[in-house]
Protein backbone atom coordinates (compact mmCIF):
# COMPACT_ATOMS: atom_id res chain seq x y z
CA UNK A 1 4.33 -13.41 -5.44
CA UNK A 2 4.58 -16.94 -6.57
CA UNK A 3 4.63 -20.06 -3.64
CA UNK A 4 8.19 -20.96 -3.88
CA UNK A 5 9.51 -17.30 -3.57
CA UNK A 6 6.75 -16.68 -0.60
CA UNK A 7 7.40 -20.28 1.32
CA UNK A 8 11.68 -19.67 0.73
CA UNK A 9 11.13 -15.62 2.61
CA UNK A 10 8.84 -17.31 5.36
CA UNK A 11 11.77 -19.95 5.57
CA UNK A 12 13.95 -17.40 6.31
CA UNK A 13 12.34 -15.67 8.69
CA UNK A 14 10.45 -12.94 6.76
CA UNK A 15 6.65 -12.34 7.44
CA UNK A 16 4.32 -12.22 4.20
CA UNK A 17 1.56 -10.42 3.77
CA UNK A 18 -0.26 -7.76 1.81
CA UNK A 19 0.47 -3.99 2.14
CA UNK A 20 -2.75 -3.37 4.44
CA UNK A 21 -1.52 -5.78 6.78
CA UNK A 22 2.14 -4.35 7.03
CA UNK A 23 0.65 -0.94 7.21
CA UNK A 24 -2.20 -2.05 9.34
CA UNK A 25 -4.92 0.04 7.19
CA UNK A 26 -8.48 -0.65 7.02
CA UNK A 27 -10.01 -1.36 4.14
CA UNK A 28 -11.64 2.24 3.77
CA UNK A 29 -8.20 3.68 3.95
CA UNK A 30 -6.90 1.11 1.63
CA UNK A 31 -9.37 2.34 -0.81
CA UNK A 32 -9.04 6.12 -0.15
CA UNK A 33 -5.12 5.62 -0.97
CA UNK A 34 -6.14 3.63 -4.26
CA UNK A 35 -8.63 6.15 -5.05
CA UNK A 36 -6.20 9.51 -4.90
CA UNK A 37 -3.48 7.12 -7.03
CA UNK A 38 -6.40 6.60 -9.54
CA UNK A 39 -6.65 10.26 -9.85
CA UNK A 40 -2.58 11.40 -9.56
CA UNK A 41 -2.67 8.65 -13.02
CA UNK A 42 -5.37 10.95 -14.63
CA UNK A 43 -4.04 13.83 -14.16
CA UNK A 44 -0.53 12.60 -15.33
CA UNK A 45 -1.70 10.60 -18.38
CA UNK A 46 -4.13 13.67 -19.24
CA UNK A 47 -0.74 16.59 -19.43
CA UNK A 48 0.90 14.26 -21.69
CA UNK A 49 -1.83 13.50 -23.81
CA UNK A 50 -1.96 17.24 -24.00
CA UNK A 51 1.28 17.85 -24.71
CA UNK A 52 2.22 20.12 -21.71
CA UNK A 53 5.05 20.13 -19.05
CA UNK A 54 4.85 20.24 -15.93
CA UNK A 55 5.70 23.53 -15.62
CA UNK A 56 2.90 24.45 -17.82
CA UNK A 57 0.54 22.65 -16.16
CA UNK A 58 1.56 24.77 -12.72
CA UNK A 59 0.95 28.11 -14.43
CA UNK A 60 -2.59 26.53 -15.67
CA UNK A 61 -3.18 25.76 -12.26
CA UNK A 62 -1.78 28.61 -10.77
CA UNK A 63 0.96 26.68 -8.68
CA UNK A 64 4.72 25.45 -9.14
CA UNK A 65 6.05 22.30 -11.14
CA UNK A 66 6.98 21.04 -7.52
CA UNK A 67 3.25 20.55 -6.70
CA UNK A 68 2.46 19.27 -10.02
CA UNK A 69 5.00 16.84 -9.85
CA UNK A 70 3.68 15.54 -6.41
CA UNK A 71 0.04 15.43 -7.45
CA UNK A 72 1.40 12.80 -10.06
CA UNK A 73 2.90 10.72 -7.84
CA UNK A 74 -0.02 10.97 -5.44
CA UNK A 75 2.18 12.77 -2.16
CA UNK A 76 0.06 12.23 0.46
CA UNK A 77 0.03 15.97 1.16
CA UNK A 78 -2.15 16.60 -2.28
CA UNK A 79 -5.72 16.58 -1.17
CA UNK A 80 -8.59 15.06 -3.43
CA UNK A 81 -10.23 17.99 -3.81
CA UNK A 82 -7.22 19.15 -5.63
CA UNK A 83 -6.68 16.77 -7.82
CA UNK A 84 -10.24 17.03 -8.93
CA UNK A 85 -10.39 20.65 -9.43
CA UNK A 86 -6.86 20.27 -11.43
CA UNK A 87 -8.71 17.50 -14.04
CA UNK A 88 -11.33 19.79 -14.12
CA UNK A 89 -9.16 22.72 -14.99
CA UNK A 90 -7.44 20.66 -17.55
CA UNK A 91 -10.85 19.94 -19.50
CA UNK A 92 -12.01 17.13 -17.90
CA UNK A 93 -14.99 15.84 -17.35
CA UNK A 94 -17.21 14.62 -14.64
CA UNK A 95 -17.80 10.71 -16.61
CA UNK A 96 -13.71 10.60 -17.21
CA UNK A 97 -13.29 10.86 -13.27
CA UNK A 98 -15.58 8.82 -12.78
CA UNK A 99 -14.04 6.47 -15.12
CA UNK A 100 -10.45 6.95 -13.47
CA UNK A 101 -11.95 5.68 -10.06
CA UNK A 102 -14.04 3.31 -10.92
């Protein structure tokens, strides 16, 4: 956000501050939410580089376009183990997770 926009929303009243802070999450948590995102974007960009829907992903993974669809958009109900096992199931492997978390 640049100064003027940030010093005109404190003028008004408004607190600023970064999501942690509004959320109050340590920085462990902060990094367990960024790490699940980095792998709900893998798992996304990877079925469209394959070509498949959603729906065919689900029968891949044995599961329904509903889950699919929130392991994309990282639902906090989708555990990591999940999403790892999905890339995995998908043809992924072990140095292209690593290289979507890192």
């Amino acid at each position: 956000m640049d100064k003027r926009k940030k010093k005109r929303l404190e003028s008004k009243g408004y607190k600023v501050g970064t999501v942690e802070q509004f959320l109050d999450l340590t920085t462990e948590e902060s990094e367990y939410i960024e790490l699940k995102l980095a792998l709900s974007e893998a798992l996304a960009k990877r079925r469209k580089s394959s070509k498949l829907t959603q729906v065919q992903l689900a029968k891949i993974l044995k599961s329904s376009q509903s889950r699919v669809a929130k392991m994309e958009k990282g639902d906090p109900s989708v555990s990591l183990d999940l999403l790892v096992k999905s890339l995995l199931a998908m043809g992924a492997k072990k140095a292209s997770i690593a290289k979507a978390i890192a």
